[in-house]
PDB file of N, CA and C in Angstrom:
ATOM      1  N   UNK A   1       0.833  -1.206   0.000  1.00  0.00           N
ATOM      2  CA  UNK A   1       0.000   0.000   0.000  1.00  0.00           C
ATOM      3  C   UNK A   1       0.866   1.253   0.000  1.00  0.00           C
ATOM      4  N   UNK A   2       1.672   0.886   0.663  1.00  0.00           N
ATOM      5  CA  UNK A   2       2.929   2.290   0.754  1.00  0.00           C
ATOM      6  C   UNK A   2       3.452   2.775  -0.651  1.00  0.00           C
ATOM      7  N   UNK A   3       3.803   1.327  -1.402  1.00  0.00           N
ATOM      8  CA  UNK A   3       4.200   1.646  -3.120  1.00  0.00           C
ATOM      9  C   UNK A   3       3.100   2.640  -3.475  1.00  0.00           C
ATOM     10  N   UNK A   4       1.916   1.914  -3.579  1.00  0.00           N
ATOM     11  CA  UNK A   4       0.780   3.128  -3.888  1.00  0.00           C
ATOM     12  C   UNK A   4       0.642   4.381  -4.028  1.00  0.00           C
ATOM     13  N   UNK A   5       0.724   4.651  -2.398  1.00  0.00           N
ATOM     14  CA  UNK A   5       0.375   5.660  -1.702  1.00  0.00           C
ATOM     15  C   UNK A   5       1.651   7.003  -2.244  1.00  0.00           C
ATOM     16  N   UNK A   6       2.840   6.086  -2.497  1.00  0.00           N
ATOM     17  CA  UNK A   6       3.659   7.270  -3.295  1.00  0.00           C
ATOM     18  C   UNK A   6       3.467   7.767  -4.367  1.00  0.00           C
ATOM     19  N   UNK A   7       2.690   7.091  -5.625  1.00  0.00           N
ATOM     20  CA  UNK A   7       2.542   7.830  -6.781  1.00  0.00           C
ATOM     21  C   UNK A   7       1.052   8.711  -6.450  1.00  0.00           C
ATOM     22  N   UNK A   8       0.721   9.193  -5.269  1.00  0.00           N
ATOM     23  CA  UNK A   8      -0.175  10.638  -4.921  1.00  0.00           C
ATOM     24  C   UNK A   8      -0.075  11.606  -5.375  1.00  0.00           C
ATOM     25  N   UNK A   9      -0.450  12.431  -5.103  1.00  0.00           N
ATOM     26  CA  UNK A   9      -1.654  12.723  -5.854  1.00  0.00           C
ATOM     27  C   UNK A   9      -1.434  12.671  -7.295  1.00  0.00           C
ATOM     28  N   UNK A  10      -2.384  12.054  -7.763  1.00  0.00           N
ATOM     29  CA  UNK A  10      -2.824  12.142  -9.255  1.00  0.00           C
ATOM     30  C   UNK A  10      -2.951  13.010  -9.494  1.00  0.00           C
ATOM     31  N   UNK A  11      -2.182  13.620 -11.045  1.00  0.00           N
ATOM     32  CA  UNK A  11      -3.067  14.602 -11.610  1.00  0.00           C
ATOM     33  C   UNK A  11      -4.202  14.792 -12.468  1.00  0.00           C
ATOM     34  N   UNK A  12      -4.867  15.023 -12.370  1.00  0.00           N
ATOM     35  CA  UNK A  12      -6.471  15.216 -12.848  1.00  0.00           C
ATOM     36  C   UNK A  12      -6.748  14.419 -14.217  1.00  0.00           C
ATOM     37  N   UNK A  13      -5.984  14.500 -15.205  1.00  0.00           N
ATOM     38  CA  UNK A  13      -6.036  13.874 -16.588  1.00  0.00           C
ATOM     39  C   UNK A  13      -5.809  12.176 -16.178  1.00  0.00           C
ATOM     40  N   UNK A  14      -4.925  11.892 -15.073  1.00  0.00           N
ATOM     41  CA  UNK A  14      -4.517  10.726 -14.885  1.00  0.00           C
ATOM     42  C   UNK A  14      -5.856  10.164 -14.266  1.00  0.00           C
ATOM     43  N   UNK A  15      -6.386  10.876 -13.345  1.00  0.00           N
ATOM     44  CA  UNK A  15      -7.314  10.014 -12.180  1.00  0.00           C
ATOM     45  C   UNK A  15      -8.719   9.891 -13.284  1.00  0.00           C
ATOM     46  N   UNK A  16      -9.013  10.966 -14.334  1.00  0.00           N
ATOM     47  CA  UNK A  16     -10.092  10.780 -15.022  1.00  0.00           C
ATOM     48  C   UNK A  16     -10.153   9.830 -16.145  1.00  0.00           C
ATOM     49  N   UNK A  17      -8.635   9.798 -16.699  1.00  0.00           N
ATOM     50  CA  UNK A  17      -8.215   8.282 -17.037  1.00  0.00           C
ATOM     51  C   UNK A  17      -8.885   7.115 -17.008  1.00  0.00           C
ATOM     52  N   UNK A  18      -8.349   6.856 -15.734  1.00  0.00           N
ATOM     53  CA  UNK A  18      -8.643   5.869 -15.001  1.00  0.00           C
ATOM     54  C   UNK A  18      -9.584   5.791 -14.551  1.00  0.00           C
ATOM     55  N   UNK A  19     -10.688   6.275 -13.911  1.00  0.00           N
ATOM     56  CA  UNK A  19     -11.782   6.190 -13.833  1.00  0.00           C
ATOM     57  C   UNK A  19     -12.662   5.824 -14.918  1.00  0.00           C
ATOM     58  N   UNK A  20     -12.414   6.637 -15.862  1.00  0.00           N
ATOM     59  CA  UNK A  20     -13.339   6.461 -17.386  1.00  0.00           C
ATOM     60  C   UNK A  20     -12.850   4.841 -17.692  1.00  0.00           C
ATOM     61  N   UNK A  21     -12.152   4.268 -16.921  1.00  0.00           N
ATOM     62  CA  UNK A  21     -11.680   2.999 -17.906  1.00  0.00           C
ATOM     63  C   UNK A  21     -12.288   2.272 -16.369  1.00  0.00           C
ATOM     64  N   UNK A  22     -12.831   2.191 -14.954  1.00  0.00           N
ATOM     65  CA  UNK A  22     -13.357   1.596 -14.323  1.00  0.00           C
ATOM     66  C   UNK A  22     -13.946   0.875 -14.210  1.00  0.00           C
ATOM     67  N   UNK A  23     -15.298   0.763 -15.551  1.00  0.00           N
ATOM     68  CA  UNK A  23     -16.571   0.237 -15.361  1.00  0.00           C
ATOM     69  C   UNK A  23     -15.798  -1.298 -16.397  1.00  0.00           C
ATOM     70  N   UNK A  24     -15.112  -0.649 -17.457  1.00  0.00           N
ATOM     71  CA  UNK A  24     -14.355  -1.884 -18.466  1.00  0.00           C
ATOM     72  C   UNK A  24     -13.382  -1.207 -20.041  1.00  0.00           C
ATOM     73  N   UNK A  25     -13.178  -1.674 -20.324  1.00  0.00           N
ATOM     74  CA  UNK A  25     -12.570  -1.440 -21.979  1.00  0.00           C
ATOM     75  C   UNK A  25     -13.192  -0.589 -22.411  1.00  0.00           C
ATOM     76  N   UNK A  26     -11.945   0.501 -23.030  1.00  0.00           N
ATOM     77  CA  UNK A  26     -12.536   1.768 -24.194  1.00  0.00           C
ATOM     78  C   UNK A  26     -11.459   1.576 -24.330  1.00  0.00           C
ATOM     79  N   UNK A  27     -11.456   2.552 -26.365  1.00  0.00           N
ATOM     80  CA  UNK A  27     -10.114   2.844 -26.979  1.00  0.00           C
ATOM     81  C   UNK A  27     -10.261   4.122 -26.816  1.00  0.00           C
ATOM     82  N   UNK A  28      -9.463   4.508 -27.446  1.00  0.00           N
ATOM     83  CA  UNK A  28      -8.994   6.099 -27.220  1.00  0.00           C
ATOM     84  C   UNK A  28     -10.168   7.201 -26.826  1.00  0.00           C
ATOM     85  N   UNK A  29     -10.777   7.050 -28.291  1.00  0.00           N
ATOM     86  CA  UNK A  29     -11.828   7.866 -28.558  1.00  0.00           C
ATOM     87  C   UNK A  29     -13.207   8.131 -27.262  1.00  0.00           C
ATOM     88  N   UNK A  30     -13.236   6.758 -27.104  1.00  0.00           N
ATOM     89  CA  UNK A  30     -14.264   6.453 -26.323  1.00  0.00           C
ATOM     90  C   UNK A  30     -13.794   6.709 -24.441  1.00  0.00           C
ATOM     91  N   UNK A  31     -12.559   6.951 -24.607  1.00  0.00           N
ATOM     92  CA  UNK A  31     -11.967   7.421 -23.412  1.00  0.00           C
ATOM     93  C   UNK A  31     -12.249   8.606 -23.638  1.00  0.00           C
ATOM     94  N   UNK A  32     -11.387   9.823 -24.609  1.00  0.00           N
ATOM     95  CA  UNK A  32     -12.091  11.071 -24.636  1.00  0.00           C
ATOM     96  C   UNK A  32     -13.005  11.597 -23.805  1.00  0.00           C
ATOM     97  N   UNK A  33     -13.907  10.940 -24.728  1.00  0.00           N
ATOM     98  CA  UNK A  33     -15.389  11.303 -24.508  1.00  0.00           C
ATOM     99  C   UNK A  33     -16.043  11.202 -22.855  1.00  0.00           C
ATOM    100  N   UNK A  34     -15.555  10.029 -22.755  1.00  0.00           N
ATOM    101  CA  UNK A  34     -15.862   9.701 -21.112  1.00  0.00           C
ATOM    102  C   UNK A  34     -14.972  10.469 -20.105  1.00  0.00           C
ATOM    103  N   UNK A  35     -13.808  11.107 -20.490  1.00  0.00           N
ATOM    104  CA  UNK A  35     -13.352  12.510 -19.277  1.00  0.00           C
ATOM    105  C   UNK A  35     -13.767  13.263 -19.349  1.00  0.00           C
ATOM    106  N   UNK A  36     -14.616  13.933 -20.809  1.00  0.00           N
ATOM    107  CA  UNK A  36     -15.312  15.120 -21.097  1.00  0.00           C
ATOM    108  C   UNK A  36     -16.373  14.654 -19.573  1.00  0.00           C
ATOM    109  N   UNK A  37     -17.132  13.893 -20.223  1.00  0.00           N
ATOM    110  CA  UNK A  37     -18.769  13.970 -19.461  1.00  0.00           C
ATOM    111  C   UNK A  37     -18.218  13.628 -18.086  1.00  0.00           C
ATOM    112  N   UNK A  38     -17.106  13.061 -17.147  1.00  0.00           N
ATOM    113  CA  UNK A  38     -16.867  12.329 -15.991  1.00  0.00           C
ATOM    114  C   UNK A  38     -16.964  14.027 -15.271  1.00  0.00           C
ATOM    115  N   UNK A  39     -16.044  14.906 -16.269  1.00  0.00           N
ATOM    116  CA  UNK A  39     -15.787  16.136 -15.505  1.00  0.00           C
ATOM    117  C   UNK A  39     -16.435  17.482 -15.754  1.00  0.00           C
ATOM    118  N   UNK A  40     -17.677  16.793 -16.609  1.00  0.00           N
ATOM    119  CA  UNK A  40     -18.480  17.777 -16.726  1.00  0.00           C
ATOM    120  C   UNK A  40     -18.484  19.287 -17.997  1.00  0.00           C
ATOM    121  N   UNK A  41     -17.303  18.449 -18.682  1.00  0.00           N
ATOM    122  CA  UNK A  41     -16.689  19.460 -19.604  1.00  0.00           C
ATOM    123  C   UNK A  41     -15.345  19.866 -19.275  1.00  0.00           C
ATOM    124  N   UNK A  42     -15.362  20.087 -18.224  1.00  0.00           N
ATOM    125  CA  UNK A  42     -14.071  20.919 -17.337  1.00  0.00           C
ATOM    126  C   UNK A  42     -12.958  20.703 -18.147  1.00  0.00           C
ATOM    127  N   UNK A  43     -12.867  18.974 -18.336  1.00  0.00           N
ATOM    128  CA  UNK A  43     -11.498  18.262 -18.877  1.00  0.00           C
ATOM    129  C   UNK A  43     -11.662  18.300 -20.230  1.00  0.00           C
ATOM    130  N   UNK A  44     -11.197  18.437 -21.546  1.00  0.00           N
ATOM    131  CA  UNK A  44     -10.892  18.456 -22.733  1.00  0.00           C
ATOM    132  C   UNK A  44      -9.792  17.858 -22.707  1.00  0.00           C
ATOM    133  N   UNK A  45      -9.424  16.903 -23.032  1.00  0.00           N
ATOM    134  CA  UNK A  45      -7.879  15.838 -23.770  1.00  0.00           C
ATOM    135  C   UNK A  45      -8.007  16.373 -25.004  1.00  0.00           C
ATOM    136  N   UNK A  46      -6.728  16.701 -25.630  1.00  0.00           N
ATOM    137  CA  UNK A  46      -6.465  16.952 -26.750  1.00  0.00           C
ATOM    138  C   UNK A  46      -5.630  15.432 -27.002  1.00  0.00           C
ATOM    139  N   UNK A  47      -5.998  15.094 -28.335  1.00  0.00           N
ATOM    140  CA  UNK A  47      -5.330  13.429 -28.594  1.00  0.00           C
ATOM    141  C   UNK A  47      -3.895  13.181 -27.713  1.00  0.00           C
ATOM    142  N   UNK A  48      -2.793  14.119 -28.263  1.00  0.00           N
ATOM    143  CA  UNK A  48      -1.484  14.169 -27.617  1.00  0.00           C
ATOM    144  C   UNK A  48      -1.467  13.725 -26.032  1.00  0.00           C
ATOM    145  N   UNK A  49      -2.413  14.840 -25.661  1.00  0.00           N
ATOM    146  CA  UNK A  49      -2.083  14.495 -24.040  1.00  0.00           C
ATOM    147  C   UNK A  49      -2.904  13.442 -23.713  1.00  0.00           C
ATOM    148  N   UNK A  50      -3.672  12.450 -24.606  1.00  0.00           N
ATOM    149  CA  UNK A  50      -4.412  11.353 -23.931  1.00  0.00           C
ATOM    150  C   UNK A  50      -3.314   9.922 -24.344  1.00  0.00           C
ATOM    151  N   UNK A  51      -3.092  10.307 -25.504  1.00  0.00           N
ATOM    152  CA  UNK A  51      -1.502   8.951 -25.536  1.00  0.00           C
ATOM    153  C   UNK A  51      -0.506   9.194 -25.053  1.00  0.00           C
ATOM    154  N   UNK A  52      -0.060  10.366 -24.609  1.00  0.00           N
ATOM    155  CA  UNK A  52       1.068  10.179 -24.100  1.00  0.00           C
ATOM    156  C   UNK A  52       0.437   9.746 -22.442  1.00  0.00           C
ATOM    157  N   UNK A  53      -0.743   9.935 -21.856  1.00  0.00           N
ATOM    158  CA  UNK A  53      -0.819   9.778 -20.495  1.00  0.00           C
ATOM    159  C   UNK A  53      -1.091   7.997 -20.539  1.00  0.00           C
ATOM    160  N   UNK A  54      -1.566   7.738 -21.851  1.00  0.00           N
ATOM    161  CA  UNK A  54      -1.690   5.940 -22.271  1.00  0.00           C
ATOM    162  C   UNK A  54      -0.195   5.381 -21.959  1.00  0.00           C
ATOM    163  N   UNK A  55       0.777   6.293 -22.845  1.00  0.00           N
ATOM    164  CA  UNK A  55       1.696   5.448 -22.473  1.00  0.00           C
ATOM    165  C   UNK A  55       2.319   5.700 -21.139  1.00  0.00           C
ATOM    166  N   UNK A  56       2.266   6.355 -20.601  1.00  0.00           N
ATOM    167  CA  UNK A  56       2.868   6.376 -19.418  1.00  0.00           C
ATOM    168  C   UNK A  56       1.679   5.656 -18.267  1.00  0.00           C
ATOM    169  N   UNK A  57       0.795   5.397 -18.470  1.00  0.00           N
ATOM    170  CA  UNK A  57       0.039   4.787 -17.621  1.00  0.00           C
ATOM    171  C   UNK A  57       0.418   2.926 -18.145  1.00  0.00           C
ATOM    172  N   UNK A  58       0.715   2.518 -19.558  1.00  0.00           N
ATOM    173  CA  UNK A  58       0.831   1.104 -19.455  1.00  0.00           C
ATOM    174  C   UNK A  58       2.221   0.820 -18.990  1.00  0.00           C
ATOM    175  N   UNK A  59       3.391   1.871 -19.149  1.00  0.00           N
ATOM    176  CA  UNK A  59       4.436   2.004 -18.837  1.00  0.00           C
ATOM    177  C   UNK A  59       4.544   1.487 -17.269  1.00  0.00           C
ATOM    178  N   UNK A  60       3.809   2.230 -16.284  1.00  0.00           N
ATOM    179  CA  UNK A  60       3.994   2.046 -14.615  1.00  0.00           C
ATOM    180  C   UNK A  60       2.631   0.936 -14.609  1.00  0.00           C
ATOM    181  N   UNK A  61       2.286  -0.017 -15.191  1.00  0.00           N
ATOM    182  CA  UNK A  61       1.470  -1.317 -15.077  1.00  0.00           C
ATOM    183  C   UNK A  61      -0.145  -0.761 -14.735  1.00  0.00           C
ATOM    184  N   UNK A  62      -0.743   0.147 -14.365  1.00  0.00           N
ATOM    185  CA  UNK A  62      -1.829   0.600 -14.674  1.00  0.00           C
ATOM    186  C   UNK A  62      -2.706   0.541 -15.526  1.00  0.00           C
ATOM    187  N   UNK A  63      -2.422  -0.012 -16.676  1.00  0.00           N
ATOM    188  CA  UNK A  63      -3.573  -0.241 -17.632  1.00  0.00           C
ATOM    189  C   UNK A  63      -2.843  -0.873 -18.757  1.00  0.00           C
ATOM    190  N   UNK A  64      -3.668  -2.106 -19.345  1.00  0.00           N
ATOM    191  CA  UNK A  64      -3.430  -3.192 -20.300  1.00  0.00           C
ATOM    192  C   UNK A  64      -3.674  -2.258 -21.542  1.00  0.00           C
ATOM    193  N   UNK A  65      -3.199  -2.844 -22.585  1.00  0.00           N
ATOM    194  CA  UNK A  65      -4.306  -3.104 -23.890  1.00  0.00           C
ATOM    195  C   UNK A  65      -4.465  -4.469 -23.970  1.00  0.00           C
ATOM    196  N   UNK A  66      -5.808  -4.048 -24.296  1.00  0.00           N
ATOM    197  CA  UNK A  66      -6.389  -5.532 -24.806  1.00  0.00           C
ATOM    198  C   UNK A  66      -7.240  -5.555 -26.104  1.00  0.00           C
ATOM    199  N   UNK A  67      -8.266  -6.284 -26.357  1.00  0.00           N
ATOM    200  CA  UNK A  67      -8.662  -6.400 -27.952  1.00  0.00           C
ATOM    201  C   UNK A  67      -9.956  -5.615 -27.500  1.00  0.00           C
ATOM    202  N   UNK A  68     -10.565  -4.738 -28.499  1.00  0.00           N
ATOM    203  CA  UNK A  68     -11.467  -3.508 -28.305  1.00  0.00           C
ATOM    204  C   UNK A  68     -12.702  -4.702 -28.321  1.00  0.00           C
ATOM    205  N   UNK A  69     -13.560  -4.248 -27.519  1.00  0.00           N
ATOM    206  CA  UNK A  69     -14.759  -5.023 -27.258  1.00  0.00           C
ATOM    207  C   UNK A  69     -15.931  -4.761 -28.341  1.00  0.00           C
ATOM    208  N   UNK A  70     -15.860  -3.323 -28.423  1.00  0.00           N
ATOM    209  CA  UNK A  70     -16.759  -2.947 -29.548  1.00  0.00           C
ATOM    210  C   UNK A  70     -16.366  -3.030 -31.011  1.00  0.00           C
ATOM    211  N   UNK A  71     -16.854  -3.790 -32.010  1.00  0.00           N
ATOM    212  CA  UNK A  71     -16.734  -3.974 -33.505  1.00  0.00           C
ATOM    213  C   UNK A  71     -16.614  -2.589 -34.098  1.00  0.00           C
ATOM    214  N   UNK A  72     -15.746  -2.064 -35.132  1.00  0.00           N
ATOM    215  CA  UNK A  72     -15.594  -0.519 -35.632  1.00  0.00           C
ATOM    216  C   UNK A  72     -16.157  -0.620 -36.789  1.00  0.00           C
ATOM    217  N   UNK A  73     -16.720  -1.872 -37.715  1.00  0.00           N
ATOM    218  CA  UNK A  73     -17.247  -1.409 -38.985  1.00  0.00           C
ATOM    219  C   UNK A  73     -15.707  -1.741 -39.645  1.00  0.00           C
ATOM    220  N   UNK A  74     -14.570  -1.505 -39.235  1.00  0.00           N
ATOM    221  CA  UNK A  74     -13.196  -1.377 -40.276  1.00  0.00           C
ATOM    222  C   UNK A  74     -12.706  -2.488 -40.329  1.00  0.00           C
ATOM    223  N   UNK A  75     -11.550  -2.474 -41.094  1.00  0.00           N
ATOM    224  CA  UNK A  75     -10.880  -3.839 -40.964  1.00  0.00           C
ATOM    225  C   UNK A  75      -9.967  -3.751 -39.946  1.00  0.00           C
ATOM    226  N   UNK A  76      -9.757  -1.944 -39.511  1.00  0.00           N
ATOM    227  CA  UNK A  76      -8.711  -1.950 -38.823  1.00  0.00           C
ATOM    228  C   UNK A  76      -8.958  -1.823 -37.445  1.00  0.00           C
ATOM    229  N   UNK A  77      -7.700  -2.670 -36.873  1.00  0.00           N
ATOM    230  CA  UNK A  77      -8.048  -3.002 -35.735  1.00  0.00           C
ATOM    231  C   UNK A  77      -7.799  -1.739 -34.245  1.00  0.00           C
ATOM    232  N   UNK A  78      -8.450  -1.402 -33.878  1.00  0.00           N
ATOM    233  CA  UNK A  78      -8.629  -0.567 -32.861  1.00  0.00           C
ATOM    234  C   UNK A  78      -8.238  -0.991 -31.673  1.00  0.00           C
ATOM    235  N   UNK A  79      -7.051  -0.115 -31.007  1.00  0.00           N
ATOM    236  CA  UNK A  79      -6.628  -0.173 -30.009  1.00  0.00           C
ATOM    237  C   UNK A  79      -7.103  -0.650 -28.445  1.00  0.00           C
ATOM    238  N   UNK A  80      -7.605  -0.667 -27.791  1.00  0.00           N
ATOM    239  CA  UNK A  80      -8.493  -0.758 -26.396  1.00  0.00           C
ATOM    240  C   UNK A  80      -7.853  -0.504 -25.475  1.00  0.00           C
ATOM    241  N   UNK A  81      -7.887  -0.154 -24.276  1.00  0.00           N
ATOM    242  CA  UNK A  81      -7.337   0.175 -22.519  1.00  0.00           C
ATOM    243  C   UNK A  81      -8.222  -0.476 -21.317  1.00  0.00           C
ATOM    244  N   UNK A  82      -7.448  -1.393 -20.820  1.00  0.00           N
ATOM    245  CA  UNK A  82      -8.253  -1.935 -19.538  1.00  0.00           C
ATOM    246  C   UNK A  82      -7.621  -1.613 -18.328  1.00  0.00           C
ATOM    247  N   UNK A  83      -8.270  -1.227 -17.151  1.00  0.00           N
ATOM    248  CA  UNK A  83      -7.371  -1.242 -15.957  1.00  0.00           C
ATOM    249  C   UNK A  83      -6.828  -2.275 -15.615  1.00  0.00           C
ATOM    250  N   UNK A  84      -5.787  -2.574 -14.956  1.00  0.00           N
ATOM    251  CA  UNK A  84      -5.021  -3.491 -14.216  1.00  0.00           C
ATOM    252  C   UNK A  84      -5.065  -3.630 -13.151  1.00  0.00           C
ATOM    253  N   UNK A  85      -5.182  -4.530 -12.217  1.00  0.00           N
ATOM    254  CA  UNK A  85      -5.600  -4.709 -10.298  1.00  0.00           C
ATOM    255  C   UNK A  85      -4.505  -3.686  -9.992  1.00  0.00           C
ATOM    256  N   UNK A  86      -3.305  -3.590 -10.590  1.00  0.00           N
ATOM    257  CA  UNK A  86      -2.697  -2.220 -10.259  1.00  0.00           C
ATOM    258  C   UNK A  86      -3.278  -0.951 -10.292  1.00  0.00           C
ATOM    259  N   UNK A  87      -3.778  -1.389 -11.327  1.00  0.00           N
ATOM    260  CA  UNK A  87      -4.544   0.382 -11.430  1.00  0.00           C
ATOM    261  C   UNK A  87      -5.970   0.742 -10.761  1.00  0.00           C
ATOM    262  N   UNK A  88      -6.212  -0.361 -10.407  1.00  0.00           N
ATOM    263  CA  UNK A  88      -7.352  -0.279  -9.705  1.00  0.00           C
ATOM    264  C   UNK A  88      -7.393   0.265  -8.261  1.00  0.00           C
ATOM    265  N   UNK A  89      -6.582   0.129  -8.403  1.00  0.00           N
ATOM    266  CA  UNK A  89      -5.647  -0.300  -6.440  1.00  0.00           C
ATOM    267  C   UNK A  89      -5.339   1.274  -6.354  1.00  0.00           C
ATOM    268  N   UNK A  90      -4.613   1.740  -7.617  1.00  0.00           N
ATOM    269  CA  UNK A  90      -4.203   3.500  -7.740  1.00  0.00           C
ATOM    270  C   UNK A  90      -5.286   4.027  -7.543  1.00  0.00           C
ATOM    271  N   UNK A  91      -6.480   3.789  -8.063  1.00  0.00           N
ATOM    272  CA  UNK A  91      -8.033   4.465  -8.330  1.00  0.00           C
ATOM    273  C   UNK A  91      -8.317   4.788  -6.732  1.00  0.00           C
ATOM    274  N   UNK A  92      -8.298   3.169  -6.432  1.00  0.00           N
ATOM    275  CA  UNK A  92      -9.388   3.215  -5.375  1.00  0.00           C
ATOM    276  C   UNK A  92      -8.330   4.460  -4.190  1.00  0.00           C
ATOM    277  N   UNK A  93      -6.956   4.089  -4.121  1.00  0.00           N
ATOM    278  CA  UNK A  93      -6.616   4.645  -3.183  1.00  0.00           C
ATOM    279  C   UNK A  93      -6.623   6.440  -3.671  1.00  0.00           C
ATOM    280  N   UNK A  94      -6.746   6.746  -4.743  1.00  0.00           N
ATOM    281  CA  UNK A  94      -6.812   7.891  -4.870  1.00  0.00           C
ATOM    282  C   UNK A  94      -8.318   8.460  -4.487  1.00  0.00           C
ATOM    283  N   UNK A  95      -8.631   7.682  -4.588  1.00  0.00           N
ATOM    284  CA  UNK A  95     -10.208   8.223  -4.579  1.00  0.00           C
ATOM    285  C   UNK A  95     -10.495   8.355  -2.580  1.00  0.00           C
ATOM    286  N   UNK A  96      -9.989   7.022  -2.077  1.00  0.00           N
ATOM    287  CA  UNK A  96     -10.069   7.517  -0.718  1.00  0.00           C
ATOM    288  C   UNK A  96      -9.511   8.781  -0.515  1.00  0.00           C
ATOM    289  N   UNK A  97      -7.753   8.960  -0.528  1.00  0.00           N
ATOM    290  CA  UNK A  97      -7.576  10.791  -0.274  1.00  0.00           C
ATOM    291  C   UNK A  97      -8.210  11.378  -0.729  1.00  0.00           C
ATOM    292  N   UNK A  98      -8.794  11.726  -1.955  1.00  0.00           N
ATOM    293  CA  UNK A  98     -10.283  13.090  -1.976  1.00  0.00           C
ATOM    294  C   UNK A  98     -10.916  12.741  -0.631  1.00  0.00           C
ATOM    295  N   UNK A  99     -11.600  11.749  -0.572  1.00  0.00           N
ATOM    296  CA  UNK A  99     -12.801  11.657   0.240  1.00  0.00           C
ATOM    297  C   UNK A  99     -12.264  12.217   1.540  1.00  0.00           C
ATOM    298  N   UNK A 100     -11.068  11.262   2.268  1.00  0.00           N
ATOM    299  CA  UNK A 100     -10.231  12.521   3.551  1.00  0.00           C
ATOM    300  C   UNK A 100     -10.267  13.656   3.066  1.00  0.00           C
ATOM    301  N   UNK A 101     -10.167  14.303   2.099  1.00  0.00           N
ATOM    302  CA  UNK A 101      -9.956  15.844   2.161  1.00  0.00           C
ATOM    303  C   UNK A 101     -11.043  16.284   2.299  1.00  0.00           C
ATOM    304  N   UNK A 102     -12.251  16.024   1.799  1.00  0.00           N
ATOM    305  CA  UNK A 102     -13.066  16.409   1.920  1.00  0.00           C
ATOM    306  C   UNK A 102     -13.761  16.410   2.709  1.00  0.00           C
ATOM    307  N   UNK A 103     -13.641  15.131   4.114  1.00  0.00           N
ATOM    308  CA  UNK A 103     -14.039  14.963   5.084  1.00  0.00           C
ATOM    309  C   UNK A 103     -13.375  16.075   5.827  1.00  0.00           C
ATOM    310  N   UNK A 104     -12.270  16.374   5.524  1.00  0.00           N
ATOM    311  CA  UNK A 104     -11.208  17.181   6.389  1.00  0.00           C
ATOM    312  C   UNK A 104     -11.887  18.522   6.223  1.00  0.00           C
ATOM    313  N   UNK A 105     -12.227  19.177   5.066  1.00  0.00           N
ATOM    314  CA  UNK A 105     -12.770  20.231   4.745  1.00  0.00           C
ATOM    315  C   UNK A 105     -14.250  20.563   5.929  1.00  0.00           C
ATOM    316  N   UNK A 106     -14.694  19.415   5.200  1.00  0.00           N
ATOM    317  CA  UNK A 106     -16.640  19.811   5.736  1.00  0.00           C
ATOM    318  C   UNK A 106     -15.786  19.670   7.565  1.00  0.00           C
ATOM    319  N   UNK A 107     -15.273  18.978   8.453  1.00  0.00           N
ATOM    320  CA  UNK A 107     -15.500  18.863   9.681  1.00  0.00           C
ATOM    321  C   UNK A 107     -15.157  20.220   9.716  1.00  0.00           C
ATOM    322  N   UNK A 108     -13.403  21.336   8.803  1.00  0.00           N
ATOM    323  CA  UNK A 108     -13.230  22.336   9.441  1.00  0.00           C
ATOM    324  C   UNK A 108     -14.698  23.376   9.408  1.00  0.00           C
ATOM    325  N   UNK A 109     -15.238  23.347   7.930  1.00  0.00           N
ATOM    326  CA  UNK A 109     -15.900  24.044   8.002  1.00  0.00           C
ATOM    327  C   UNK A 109     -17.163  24.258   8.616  1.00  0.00           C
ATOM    328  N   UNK A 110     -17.602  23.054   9.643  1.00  0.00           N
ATOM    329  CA  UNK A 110     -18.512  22.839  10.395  1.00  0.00           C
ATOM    330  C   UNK A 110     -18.055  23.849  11.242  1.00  0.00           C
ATOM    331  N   UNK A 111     -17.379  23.254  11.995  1.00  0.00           N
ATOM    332  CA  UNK A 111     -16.476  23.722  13.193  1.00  0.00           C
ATOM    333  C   UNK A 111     -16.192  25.435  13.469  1.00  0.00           C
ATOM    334  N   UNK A 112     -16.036  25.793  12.134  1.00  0.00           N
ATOM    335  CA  UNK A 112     -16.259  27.805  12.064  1.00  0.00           C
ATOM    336  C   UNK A 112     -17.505  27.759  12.034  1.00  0.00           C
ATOM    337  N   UNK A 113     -18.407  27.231  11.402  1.00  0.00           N
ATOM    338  CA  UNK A 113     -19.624  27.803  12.135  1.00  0.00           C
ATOM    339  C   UNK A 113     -20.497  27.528  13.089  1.00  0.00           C
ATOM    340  N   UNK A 114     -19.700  27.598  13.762  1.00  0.00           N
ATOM    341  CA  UNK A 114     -20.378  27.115  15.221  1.00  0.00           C
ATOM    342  C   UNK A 114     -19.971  28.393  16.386  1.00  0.00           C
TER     343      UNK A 114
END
């Protein structure tokens, strides 16, 4: 857990990443799309910064390719991204620190108004 706990905090493109790839397999495109709507718009990936964060995410064992689940109509074969129990393990523990912070937040801000 300690290995983990050192690659903290994620930065935002990374954790929406990974999340968008939570539920199962997407290729690129279909990743896109799913940080747009995860963050409400906020996040825009421009292609560049979504492969280079691919490769550096299959690079540190975080996410496979595997064979794209969805048929493209082409002959050509389309890339796919799956999480890895590694990367899952990154998710989940990233996702607990928000939740401390935020626990940390609401108790201070209880606490002033009182």
């Amino acid at each position: 857990m300690e290995e983990i706990n050192s690659q903290l905090p994620l930065r935002e493109p990374t954790f929406f990443i990974l999340l968008s790839l939570s539920p199962g397999p997407k290729h690129g495109y279909a990743i896109l799309k799913s940080v747009e709507n995860l963050s409400d718009g906020r996040l825009i990936l421009s292609t560049g910064t979504l492969y280079g964060a691919i490769k550096r995410l299959l690079d540190r064992g975080w996410i496979r390719r595997v064979d794209d689940p969805l048929p493209n109509g082409t002959d050509r074969e389309r890339k796919a991204y799956d999480l890895t129990d590694l990367g899952r393990k990154v998710l989940n523990a990233e996702f607990r620190r928000l939740k401390e912070l935020v626990n940390v937040a609401q108790r201070h801000t209880a606490q002033e108004a009182l």
